[in-house]
C-alpha atoms as a PDB file:
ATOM      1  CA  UNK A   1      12.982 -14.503 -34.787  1.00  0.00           C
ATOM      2  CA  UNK A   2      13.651 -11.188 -33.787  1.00  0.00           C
ATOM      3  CA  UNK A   3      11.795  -9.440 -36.871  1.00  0.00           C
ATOM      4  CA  UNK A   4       8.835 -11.843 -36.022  1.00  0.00           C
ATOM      5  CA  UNK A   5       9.100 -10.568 -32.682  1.00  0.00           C
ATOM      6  CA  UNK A   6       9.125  -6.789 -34.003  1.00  0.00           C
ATOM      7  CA  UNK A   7       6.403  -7.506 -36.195  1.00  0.00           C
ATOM      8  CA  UNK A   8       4.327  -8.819 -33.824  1.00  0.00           C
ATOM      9  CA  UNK A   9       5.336  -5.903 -31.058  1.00  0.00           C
ATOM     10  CA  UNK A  10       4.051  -3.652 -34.387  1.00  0.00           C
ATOM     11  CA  UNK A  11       0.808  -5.150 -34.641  1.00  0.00           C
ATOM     12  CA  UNK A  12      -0.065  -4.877 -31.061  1.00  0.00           C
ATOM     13  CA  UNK A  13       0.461  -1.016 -30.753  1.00  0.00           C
ATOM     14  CA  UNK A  14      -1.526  -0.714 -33.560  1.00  0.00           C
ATOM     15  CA  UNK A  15      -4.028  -2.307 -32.520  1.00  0.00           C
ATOM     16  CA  UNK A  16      -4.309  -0.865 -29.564  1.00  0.00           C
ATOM     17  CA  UNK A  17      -3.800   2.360 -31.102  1.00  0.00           C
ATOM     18  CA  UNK A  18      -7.283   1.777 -33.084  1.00  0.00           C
ATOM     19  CA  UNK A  19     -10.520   3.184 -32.275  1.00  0.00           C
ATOM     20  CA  UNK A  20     -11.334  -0.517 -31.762  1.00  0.00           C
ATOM     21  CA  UNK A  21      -7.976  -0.934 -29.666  1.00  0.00           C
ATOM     22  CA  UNK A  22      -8.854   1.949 -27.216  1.00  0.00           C
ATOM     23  CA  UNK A  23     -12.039   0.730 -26.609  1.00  0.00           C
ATOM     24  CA  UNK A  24     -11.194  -2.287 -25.590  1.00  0.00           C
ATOM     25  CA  UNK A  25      -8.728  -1.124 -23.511  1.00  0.00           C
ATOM     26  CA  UNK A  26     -10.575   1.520 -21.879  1.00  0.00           C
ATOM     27  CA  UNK A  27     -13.584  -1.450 -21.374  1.00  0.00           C
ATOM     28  CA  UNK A  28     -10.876  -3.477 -19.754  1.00  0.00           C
ATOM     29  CA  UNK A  29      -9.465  -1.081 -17.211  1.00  0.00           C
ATOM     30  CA  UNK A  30     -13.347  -0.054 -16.478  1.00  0.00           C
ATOM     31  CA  UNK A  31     -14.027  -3.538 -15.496  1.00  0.00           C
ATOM     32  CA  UNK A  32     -11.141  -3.963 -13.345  1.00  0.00           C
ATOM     33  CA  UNK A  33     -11.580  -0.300 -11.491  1.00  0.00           C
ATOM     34  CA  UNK A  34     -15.706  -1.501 -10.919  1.00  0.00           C
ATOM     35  CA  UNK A  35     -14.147  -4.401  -9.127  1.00  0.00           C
ATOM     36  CA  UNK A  36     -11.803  -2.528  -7.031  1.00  0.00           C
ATOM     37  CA  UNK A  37     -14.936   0.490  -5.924  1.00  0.00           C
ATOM     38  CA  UNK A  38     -17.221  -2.550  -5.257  1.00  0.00           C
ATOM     39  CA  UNK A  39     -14.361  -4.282  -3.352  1.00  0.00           C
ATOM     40  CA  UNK A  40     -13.419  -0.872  -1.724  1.00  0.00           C
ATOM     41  CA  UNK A  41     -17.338   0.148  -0.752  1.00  0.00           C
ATOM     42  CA  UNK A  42     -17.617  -3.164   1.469  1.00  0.00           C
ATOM     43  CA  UNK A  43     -14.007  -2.533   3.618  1.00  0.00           C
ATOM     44  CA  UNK A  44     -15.559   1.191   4.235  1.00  0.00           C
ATOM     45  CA  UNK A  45     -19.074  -0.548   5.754  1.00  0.00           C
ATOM     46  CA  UNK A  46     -16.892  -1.990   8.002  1.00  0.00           C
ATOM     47  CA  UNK A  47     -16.692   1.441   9.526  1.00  0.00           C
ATOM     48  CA  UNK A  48     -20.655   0.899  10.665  1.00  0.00           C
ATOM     49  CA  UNK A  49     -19.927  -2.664  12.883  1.00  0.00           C
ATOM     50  CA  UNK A  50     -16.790  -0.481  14.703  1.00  0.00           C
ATOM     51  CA  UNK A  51     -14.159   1.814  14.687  1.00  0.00           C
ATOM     52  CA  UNK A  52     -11.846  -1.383  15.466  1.00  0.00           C
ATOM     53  CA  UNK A  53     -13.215  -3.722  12.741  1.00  0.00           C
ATOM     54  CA  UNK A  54     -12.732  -0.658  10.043  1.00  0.00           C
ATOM     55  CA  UNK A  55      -9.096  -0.098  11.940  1.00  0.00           C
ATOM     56  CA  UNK A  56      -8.598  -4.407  11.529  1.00  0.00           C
ATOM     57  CA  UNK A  57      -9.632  -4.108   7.853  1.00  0.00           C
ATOM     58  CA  UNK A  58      -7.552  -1.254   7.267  1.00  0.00           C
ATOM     59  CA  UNK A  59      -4.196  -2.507   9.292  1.00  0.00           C
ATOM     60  CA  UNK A  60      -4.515  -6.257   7.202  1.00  0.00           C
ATOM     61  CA  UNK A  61      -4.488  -4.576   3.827  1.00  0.00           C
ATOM     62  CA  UNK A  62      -0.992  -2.793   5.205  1.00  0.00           C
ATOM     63  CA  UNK A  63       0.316  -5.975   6.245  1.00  0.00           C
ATOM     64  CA  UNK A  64       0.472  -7.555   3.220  1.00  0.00           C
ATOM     65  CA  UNK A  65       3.767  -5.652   2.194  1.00  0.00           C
ATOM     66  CA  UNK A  66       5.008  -6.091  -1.082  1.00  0.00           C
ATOM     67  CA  UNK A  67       1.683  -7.536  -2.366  1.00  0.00           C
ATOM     68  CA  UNK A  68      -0.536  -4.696  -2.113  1.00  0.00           C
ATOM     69  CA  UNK A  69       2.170  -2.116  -3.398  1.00  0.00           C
ATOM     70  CA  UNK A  70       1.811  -4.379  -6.809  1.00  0.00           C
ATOM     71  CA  UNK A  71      -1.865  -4.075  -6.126  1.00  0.00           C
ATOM     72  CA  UNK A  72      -1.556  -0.357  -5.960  1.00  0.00           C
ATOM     73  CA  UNK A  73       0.880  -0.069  -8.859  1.00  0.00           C
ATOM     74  CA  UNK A  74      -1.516  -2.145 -10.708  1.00  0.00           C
ATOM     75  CA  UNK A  75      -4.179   0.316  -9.931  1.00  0.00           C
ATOM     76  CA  UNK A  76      -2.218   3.048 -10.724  1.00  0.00           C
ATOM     77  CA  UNK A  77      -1.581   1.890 -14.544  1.00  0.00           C
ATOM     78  CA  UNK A  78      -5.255   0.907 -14.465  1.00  0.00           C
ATOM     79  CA  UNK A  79      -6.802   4.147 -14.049  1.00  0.00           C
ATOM     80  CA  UNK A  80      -3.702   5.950 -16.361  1.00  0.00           C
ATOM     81  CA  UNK A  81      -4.731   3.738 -18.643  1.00  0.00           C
ATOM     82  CA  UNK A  82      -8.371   3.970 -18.628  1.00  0.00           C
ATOM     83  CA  UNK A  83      -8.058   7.965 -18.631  1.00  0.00           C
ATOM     84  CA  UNK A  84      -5.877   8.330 -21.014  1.00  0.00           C
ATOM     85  CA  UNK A  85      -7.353   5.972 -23.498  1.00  0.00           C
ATOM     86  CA  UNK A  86     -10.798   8.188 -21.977  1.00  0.00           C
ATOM     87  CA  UNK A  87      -9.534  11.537 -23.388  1.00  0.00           C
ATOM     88  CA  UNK A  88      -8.166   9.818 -26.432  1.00  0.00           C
ATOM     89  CA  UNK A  89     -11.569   8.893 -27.769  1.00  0.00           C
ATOM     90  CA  UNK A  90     -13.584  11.518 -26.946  1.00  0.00           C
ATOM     91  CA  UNK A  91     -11.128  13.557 -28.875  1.00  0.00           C
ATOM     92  CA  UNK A  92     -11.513  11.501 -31.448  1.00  0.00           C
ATOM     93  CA  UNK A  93     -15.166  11.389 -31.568  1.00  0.00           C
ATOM     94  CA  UNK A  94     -15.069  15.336 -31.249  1.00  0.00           C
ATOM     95  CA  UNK A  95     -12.910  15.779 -34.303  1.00  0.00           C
ATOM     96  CA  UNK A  96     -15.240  12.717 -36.463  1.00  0.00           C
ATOM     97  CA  UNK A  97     -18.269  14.711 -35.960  1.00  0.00           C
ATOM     98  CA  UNK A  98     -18.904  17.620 -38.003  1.00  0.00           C
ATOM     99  CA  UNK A  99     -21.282  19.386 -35.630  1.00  0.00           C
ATOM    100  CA  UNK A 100     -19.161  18.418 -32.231  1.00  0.00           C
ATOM    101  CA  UNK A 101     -21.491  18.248 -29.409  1.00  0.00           C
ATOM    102  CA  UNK A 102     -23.885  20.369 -30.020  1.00  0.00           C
ATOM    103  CA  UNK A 103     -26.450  17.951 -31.786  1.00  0.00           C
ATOM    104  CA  UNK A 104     -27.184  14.166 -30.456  1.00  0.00           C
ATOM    105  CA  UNK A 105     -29.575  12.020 -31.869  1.00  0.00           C
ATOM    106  CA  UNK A 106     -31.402   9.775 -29.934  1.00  0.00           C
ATOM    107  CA  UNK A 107     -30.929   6.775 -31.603  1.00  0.00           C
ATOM    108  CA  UNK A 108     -33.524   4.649 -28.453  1.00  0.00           C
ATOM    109  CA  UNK A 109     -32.787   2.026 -26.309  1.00  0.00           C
ATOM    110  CA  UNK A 110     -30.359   0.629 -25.993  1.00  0.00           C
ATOM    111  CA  UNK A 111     -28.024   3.407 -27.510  1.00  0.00           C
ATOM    112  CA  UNK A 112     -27.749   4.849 -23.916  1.00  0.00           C
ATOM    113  CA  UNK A 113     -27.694   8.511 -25.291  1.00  0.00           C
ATOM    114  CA  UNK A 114     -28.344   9.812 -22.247  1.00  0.00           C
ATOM    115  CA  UNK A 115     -27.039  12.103 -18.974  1.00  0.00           C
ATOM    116  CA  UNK A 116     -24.503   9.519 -18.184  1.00  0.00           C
ATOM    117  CA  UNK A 117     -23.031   8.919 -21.879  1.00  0.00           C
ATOM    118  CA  UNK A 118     -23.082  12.573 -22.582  1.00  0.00           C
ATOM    119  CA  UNK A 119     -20.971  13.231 -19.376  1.00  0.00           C
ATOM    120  CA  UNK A 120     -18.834  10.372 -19.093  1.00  0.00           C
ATOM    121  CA  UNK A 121     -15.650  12.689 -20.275  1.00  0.00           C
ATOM    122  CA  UNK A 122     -16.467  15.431 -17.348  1.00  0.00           C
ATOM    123  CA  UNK A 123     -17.191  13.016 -14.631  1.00  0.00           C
ATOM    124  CA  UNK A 124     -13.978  11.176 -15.572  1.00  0.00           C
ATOM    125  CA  UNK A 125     -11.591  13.931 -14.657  1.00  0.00           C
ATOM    126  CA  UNK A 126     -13.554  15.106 -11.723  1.00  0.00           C
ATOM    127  CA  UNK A 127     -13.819  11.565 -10.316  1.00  0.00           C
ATOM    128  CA  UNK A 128      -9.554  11.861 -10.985  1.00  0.00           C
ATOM    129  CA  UNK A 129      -8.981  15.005  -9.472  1.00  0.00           C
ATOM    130  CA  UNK A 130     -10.727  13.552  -6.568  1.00  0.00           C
ATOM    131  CA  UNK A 131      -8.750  10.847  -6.314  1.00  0.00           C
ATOM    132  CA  UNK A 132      -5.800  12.741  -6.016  1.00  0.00           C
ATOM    133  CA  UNK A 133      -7.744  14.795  -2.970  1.00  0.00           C
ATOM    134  CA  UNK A 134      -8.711  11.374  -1.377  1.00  0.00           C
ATOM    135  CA  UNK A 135      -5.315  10.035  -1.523  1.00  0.00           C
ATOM    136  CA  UNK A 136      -3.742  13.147   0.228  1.00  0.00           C
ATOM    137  CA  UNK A 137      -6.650  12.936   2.622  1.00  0.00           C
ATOM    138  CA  UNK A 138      -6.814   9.500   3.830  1.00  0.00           C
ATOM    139  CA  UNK A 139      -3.269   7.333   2.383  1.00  0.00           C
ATOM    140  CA  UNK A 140      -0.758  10.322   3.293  1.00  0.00           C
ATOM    141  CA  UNK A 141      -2.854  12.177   5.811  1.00  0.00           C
ATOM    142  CA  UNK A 142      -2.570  12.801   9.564  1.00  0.00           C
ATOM    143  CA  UNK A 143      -1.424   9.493  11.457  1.00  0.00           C
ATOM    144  CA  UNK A 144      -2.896   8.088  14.633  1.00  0.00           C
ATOM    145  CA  UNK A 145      -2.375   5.137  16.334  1.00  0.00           C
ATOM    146  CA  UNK A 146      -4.700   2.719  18.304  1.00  0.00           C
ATOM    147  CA  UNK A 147      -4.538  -0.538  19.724  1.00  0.00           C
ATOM    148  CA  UNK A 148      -6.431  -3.382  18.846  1.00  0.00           C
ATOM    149  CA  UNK A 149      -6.404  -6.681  20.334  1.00  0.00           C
ATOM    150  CA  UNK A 150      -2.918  -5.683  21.510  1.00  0.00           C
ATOM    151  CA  UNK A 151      -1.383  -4.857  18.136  1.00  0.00           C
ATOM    152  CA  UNK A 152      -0.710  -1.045  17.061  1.00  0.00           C
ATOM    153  CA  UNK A 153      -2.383  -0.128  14.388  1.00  0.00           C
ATOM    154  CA  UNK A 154      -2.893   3.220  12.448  1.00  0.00           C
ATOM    155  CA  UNK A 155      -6.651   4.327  13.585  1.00  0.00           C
ATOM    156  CA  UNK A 156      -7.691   5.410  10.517  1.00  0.00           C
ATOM    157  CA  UNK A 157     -11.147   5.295  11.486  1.00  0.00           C
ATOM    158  CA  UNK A 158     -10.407   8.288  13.684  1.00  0.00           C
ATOM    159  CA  UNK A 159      -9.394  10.493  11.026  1.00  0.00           C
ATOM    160  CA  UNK A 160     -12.439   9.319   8.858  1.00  0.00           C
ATOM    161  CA  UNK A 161     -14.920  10.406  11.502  1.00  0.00           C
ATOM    162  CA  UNK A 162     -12.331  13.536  11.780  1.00  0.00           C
ATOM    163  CA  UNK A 163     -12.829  14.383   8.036  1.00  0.00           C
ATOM    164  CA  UNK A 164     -16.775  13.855   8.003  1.00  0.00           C
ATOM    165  CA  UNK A 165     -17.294  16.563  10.598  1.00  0.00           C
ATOM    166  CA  UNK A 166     -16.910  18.946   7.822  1.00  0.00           C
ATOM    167  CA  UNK A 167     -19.924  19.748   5.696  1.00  0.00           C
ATOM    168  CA  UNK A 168     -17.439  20.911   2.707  1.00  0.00           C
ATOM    169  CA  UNK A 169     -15.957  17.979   2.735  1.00  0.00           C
ATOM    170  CA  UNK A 170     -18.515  15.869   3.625  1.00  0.00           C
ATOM    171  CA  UNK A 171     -21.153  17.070   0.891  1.00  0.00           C
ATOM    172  CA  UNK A 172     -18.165  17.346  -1.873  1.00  0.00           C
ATOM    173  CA  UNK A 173     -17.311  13.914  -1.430  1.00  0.00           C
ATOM    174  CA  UNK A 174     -21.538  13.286  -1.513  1.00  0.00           C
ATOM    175  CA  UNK A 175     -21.665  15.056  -4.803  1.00  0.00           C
ATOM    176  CA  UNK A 176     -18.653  13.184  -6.093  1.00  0.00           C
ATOM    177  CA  UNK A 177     -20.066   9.854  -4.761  1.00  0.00           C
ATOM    178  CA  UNK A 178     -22.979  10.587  -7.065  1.00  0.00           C
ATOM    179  CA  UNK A 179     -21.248  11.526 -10.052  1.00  0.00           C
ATOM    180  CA  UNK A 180     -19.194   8.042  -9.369  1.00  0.00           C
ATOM    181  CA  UNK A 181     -22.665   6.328  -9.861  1.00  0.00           C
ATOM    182  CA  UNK A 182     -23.439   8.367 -12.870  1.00  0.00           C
ATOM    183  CA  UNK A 183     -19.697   7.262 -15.049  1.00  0.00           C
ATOM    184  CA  UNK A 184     -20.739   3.611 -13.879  1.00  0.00           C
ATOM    185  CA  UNK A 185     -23.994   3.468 -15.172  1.00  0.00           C
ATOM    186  CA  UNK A 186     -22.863   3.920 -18.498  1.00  0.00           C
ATOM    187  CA  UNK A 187     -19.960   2.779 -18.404  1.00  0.00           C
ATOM    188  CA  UNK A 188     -20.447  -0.770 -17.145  1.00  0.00           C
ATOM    189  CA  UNK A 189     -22.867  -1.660 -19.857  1.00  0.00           C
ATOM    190  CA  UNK A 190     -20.533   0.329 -22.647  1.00  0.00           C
ATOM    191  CA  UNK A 191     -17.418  -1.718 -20.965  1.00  0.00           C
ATOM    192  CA  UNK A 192     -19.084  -4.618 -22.271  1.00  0.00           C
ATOM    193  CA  UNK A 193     -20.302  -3.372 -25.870  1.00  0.00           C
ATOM    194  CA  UNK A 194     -16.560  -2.618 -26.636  1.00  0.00           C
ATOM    195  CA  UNK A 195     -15.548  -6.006 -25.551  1.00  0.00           C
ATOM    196  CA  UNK A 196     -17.729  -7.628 -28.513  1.00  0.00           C
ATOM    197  CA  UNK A 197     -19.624  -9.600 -25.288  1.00  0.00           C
ATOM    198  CA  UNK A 198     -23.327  -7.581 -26.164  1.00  0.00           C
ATOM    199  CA  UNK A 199     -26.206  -9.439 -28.130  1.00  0.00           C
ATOM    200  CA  UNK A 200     -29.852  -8.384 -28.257  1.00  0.00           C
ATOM    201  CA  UNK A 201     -30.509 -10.618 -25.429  1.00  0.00           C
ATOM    202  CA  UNK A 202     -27.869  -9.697 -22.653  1.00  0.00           C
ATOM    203  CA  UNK A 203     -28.411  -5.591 -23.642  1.00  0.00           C
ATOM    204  CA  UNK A 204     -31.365  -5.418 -20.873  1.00  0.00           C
ATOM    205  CA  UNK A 205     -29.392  -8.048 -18.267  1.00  0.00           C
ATOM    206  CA  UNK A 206     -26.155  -5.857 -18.259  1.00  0.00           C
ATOM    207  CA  UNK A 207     -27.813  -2.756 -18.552  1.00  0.00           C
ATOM    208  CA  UNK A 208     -29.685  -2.935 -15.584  1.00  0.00           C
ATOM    209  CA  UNK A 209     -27.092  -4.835 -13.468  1.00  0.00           C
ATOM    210  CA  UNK A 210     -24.722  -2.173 -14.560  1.00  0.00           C
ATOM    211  CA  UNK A 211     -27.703   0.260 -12.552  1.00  0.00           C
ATOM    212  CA  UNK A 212     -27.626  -1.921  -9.826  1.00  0.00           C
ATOM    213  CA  UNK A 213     -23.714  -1.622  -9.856  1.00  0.00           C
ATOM    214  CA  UNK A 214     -24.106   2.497 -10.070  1.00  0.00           C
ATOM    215  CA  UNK A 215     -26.694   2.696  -7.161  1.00  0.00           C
ATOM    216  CA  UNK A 216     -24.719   0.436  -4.796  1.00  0.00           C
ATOM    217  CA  UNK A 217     -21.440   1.937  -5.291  1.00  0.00           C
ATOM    218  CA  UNK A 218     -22.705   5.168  -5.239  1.00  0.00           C
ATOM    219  CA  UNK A 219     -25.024   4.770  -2.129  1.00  0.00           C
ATOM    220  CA  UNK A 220     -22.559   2.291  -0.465  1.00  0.00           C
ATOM    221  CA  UNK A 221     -20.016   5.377  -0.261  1.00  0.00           C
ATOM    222  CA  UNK A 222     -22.328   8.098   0.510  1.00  0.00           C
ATOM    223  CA  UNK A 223     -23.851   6.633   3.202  1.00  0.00           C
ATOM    224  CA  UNK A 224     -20.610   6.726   5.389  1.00  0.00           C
ATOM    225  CA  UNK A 225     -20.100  10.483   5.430  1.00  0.00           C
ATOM    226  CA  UNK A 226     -23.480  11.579   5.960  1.00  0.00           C
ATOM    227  CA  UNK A 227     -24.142   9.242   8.851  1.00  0.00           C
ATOM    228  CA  UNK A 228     -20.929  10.540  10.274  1.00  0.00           C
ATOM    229  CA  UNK A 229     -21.729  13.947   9.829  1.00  0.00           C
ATOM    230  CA  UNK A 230     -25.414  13.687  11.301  1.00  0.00           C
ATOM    231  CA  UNK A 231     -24.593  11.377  14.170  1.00  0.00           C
ATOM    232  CA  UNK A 232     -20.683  12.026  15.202  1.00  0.00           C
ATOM    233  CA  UNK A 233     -19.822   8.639  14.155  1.00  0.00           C
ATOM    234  CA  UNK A 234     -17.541   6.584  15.817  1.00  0.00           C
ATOM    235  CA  UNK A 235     -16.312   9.105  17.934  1.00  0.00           C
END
Protein backbone atom coordinates (compact mmCIF):
# COMPACT_ATOMS: atom_id res chain seq x y z
CA UNK A 1 0.00 0.00 0.00
CA UNK A 2 2.41 2.40 0.94
CA UNK A 3 4.87 1.75 -2.15
CA UNK A 4 1.65 2.04 -4.35
CA UNK A 5 1.11 5.16 -2.66
CA UNK A 6 4.88 6.32 -3.35
CA UNK A 7 4.62 5.23 -6.74
CA UNK A 8 1.79 6.98 -7.50
CA UNK A 9 3.09 10.34 -5.46
CA UNK A 10 6.24 9.60 -8.17
CA UNK A 11 4.23 9.69 -11.13
CA UNK A 12 2.43 12.81 -10.33
CA UNK A 13 5.60 15.06 -9.85
CA UNK A 14 6.69 13.83 -12.88
CA UNK A 15 4.17 14.57 -14.61
CA UNK A 16 3.80 17.69 -13.59
CA UNK A 17 7.36 18.21 -13.93
CA UNK A 18 6.90 17.62 -17.91
CA UNK A 19 6.76 20.15 -20.49
CA UNK A 20 3.24 18.71 -20.87
CA UNK A 21 2.78 18.86 -16.92
CA UNK A 22 3.69 22.63 -16.70
CA UNK A 23 1.50 23.50 -19.24
CA UNK A 24 -1.25 22.25 -17.94
CA UNK A 25 -0.65 23.60 -14.84
CA UNK A 26 0.20 26.96 -15.85
CA UNK A 27 -3.33 26.70 -18.23
CA UNK A 28 -5.05 25.80 -15.02
CA UNK A 29 -3.95 28.57 -12.70
CA UNK A 30 -4.55 31.05 -15.88
CA UNK A 31 -8.09 30.04 -15.94
CA UNK A 32 -8.71 30.39 -12.38
CA UNK A 33 -6.75 34.01 -12.07
CA UNK A 34 -9.16 35.19 -15.47
CA UNK A 35 -12.01 34.33 -13.18
CA UNK A 36 -10.86 36.14 -10.21
CA UNK A 37 -9.80 39.77 -12.62
CA UNK A 38 -13.27 39.34 -14.27
CA UNK A 39 -14.84 38.77 -10.81
CA UNK A 40 -12.59 41.59 -9.35
CA UNK A 41 -13.32 44.27 -12.46
CA UNK A 42 -17.23 44.13 -11.61
CA UNK A 43 -16.78 44.83 -7.44
CA UNK A 44 -14.46 47.95 -8.68
CA UNK A 45 -17.62 49.32 -11.09
CA UNK A 46 -19.32 49.41 -8.09
CA UNK A 47 -17.20 52.43 -7.35
CA UNK A 48 -19.31 54.35 -10.37
CA UNK A 49 -23.14 53.72 -8.61
CA UNK A 50 -21.39 55.22 -5.07
CA UNK A 51 -18.76 55.60 -2.79
CA UNK A 52 -21.13 53.55 -0.27
CA UNK A 53 -22.08 50.67 -2.64
CA UNK A 54 -18.08 50.23 -3.50
CA UNK A 55 -17.56 50.69 0.58
CA UNK A 56 -20.76 47.76 0.98
CA UNK A 57 -18.97 45.56 -1.59
CA UNK A 58 -15.75 46.02 -0.08
CA UNK A 59 -16.86 45.64 3.86
CA UNK A 60 -18.99 42.06 2.77
CA UNK A 61 -15.92 40.50 1.23
CA UNK A 62 -14.17 41.31 4.92
CA UNK A 63 -16.94 39.82 6.65
CA UNK A 64 -16.69 36.61 5.50
CA UNK A 65 -13.70 35.78 7.93
CA UNK A 66 -12.08 32.66 7.59
CA UNK A 67 -13.56 32.04 4.10
CA UNK A 68 -11.96 34.62 2.13
CA UNK A 69 -8.45 34.19 3.90
CA UNK A 70 -8.71 30.49 2.13
CA UNK A 71 -9.82 32.46 -0.87
CA UNK A 72 -6.77 34.59 -0.64
CA UNK A 73 -4.41 31.74 0.24
CA UNK A 74 -5.86 30.02 -2.66
CA UNK A 75 -4.96 32.93 -4.77
CA UNK A 76 -1.78 33.21 -3.46
CA UNK A 77 -0.65 29.49 -4.55
CA UNK A 78 -2.52 30.27 -7.77
CA UNK A 79 -0.49 32.96 -9.08
CA UNK A 80 3.00 31.19 -7.39
CA UNK A 81 2.03 28.59 -9.26
CA UNK A 82 1.21 30.00 -12.52
CA UNK A 83 4.58 32.17 -12.37
CA UNK A 84 6.67 29.84 -11.49
CA UNK A 85 5.56 27.16 -13.84
CA UNK A 86 5.66 30.76 -16.31
CA UNK A 87 9.47 31.17 -15.92
CA UNK A 88 9.95 27.45 -16.00
CA UNK A 89 8.91 27.12 -19.61
CA UNK A 90 10.10 29.93 -21.13
CA UNK A 91 13.42 28.80 -19.86
CA UNK A 92 12.90 25.85 -21.28
CA UNK A 93 11.86 26.97 -24.60
CA UNK A 94 14.97 29.42 -24.50
CA UNK A 95 17.45 26.65 -23.94
CA UNK A 96 15.37 24.11 -26.89
CA UNK A 97 15.91 26.68 -29.44
CA UNK A 98 19.14 27.03 -31.01
CA UNK A 99 18.75 30.64 -32.14
CA UNK A 100 16.85 31.87 -28.70
CA UNK A 101 14.66 34.69 -29.52
CA UNK A 102 16.04 36.28 -32.00
CA UNK A 103 14.23 34.49 -35.00
CA UNK A 104 10.25 33.58 -34.95
CA UNK A 105 8.53 32.14 -37.65
CA UNK A 106 5.21 32.94 -38.35
CA UNK A 107 3.71 29.83 -38.57
CA UNK A 108 -0.33 31.87 -39.42
CA UNK A 109 -3.34 31.72 -37.72
CA UNK A 110 -3.98 30.31 -35.36
CA UNK A 111 -0.29 29.94 -34.04
CA UNK A 112 -0.82 33.34 -32.24
CA UNK A 113 2.89 34.38 -32.92
CA UNK A 114 2.26 37.62 -32.19
CA UNK A 115 2.88 40.90 -29.64
CA UNK A 116 1.07 39.13 -26.93
CA UNK A 117 2.82 35.53 -27.24
CA UNK A 118 6.16 37.10 -27.72
CA UNK A 119 5.69 39.12 -24.42
CA UNK A 120 3.79 36.96 -22.29
CA UNK A 121 7.17 36.28 -20.05
CA UNK A 122 7.74 40.31 -19.56
CA UNK A 123 4.20 41.21 -18.92
CA UNK A 124 4.05 38.34 -16.41
CA UNK A 125 6.52 39.75 -13.95
CA UNK A 126 5.48 43.29 -14.44
CA UNK A 127 1.79 42.42 -13.94
CA UNK A 128 3.55 40.60 -10.43
CA UNK A 129 5.54 43.31 -9.34
CA UNK A 130 2.42 45.26 -9.57
CA UNK A 131 0.62 43.22 -7.60
CA UNK A 132 2.85 43.48 -4.89
CA UNK A 133 2.48 47.60 -5.34
CA UNK A 134 -1.40 47.18 -5.38
CA UNK A 135 -1.48 45.12 -2.36
CA UNK A 136 0.64 47.64 -0.28
CA UNK A 137 -1.53 50.32 -1.81
CA UNK A 138 -5.00 49.32 -1.30
CA UNK A 139 -5.08 45.77 1.29
CA UNK A 140 -2.38 47.27 3.85
CA UNK A 141 -2.69 50.94 3.03
CA UNK A 142 -3.97 53.98 4.94
CA UNK A 143 -7.31 53.11 6.91
CA UNK A 144 -10.45 55.19 7.06
CA UNK A 145 -13.58 54.59 8.38
CA UNK A 146 -17.19 55.50 7.25
CA UNK A 147 -20.53 54.64 8.13
CA UNK A 148 -22.96 53.03 6.14
CA UNK A 149 -26.40 52.25 6.94
CA UNK A 150 -25.20 52.48 10.55
CA UNK A 151 -22.41 49.90 10.39
CA UNK A 152 -18.56 51.03 10.39
CA UNK A 153 -16.94 50.15 7.67
CA UNK A 154 -13.36 50.79 6.25
CA UNK A 155 -14.06 53.58 3.35
CA UNK A 156 -11.94 52.28 1.02
CA UNK A 157 -13.47 54.14 -1.64
CA UNK A 158 -11.90 57.22 -0.09
CA UNK A 159 -8.48 56.14 -0.44
CA UNK A 160 -9.22 54.93 -4.09
CA UNK A 161 -10.33 58.38 -5.17
CA UNK A 162 -7.18 59.46 -2.83
CA UNK A 163 -4.75 57.33 -4.97
CA UNK A 164 -6.27 58.39 -8.50
CA UNK A 165 -5.48 62.04 -7.90
CA UNK A 166 -2.03 61.20 -8.87
CA UNK A 167 -1.15 61.13 -12.54
CA UNK A 168 1.98 58.69 -11.68
CA UNK A 169 -0.03 56.53 -10.25
CA UNK A 170 -2.91 56.88 -12.07
CA UNK A 171 -1.30 56.46 -15.69
CA UNK A 172 1.13 53.51 -14.26
CA UNK A 173 -1.67 51.59 -13.18
CA UNK A 174 -3.32 52.65 -16.98
CA UNK A 175 -0.26 51.25 -18.62
CA UNK A 176 -0.32 48.17 -16.44
CA UNK A 177 -4.11 47.76 -17.00
CA UNK A 178 -3.17 47.48 -20.65
CA UNK A 179 -0.43 45.19 -20.47
CA UNK A 180 -3.06 43.00 -18.21
CA UNK A 181 -5.19 42.87 -21.48
CA UNK A 182 -2.23 42.06 -23.58
CA UNK A 183 -1.02 38.50 -21.16
CA UNK A 184 -4.89 37.66 -21.46
CA UNK A 185 -5.26 37.75 -24.94
CA UNK A 186 -2.92 35.14 -25.42
CA UNK A 187 -3.10 33.54 -22.75
CA UNK A 188 -6.78 32.63 -22.51
CA UNK A 189 -6.83 30.95 -25.85
CA UNK A 190 -3.16 29.19 -25.07
CA UNK A 191 -4.82 28.19 -21.47
CA UNK A 192 -7.01 26.15 -23.44
CA UNK A 193 -4.53 24.61 -26.18
CA UNK A 194 -2.49 23.16 -23.19
CA UNK A 195 -5.54 21.68 -21.70
CA UNK A 196 -6.00 19.32 -24.91
CA UNK A 197 -9.75 21.26 -25.11
CA UNK A 198 -8.68 23.05 -28.88
CA UNK A 199 -10.03 21.54 -32.27
CA UNK A 200 -10.11 23.32 -35.62
CA UNK A 201 -13.54 24.38 -34.88
CA UNK A 202 -13.43 26.05 -31.31
CA UNK A 203 -9.72 27.84 -32.37
CA UNK A 204 -11.77 31.03 -33.79
CA UNK A 205 -14.68 30.78 -30.77
CA UNK A 206 -11.99 30.90 -27.95
CA UNK A 207 -9.75 33.03 -29.66
CA UNK A 208 -11.90 35.79 -30.01
CA UNK A 209 -13.79 35.38 -26.68
CA UNK A 210 -10.41 35.25 -25.14
CA UNK A 211 -10.23 39.17 -26.99
CA UNK A 212 -13.36 39.93 -25.64
CA UNK A 213 -12.02 38.71 -22.16
CA UNK A 214 -8.63 41.04 -22.74
CA UNK A 215 -10.64 44.22 -23.77
CA UNK A 216 -13.12 44.00 -20.87
CA UNK A 217 -10.73 43.34 -18.21
CA UNK A 218 -8.45 45.66 -19.42
CA UNK A 219 -10.97 48.56 -20.10
CA UNK A 220 -13.16 47.53 -17.07
CA UNK A 221 -10.02 48.54 -14.81
CA UNK A 222 -8.81 51.48 -16.62
CA UNK A 223 -11.77 53.18 -16.74
CA UNK A 224 -11.89 53.73 -12.87
CA UNK A 225 -8.68 55.72 -12.51
CA UNK A 226 -8.98 57.92 -15.34
CA UNK A 227 -12.52 58.97 -14.57
CA UNK A 228 -11.27 59.64 -11.10
CA UNK A 229 -8.47 61.53 -12.12
CA UNK A 230 -10.44 63.77 -14.76
CA UNK A 231 -13.54 64.30 -12.67
CA UNK A 232 -12.44 64.07 -8.73
CA UNK A 233 -14.46 61.06 -8.32
CA UNK A 234 -16.34 60.33 -5.47
CA UNK A 235 -14.99 62.91 -3.51
Amino acid sequence: MKTDTVQKASAIRSLFSSPVGKKVLTGITGLGLTLFVLMHVSGNLSYFKSSDAYNTYSHFLLSLGPLLYAVELGLVAFFAVHAVQGIRIFLGKRKARAHGYKTYASKGKPSMQSLSSRSMIVTGILLLLFLLIHLKTFKYGAYYETIVDGVPMRDLARLLTETFQSPFYTFGYVAIMVLLGIHLRHGFWSAFQSLGAMNPRLTPVVYGLGVAIALIVAVGFLVLPLWIFFTGGNA
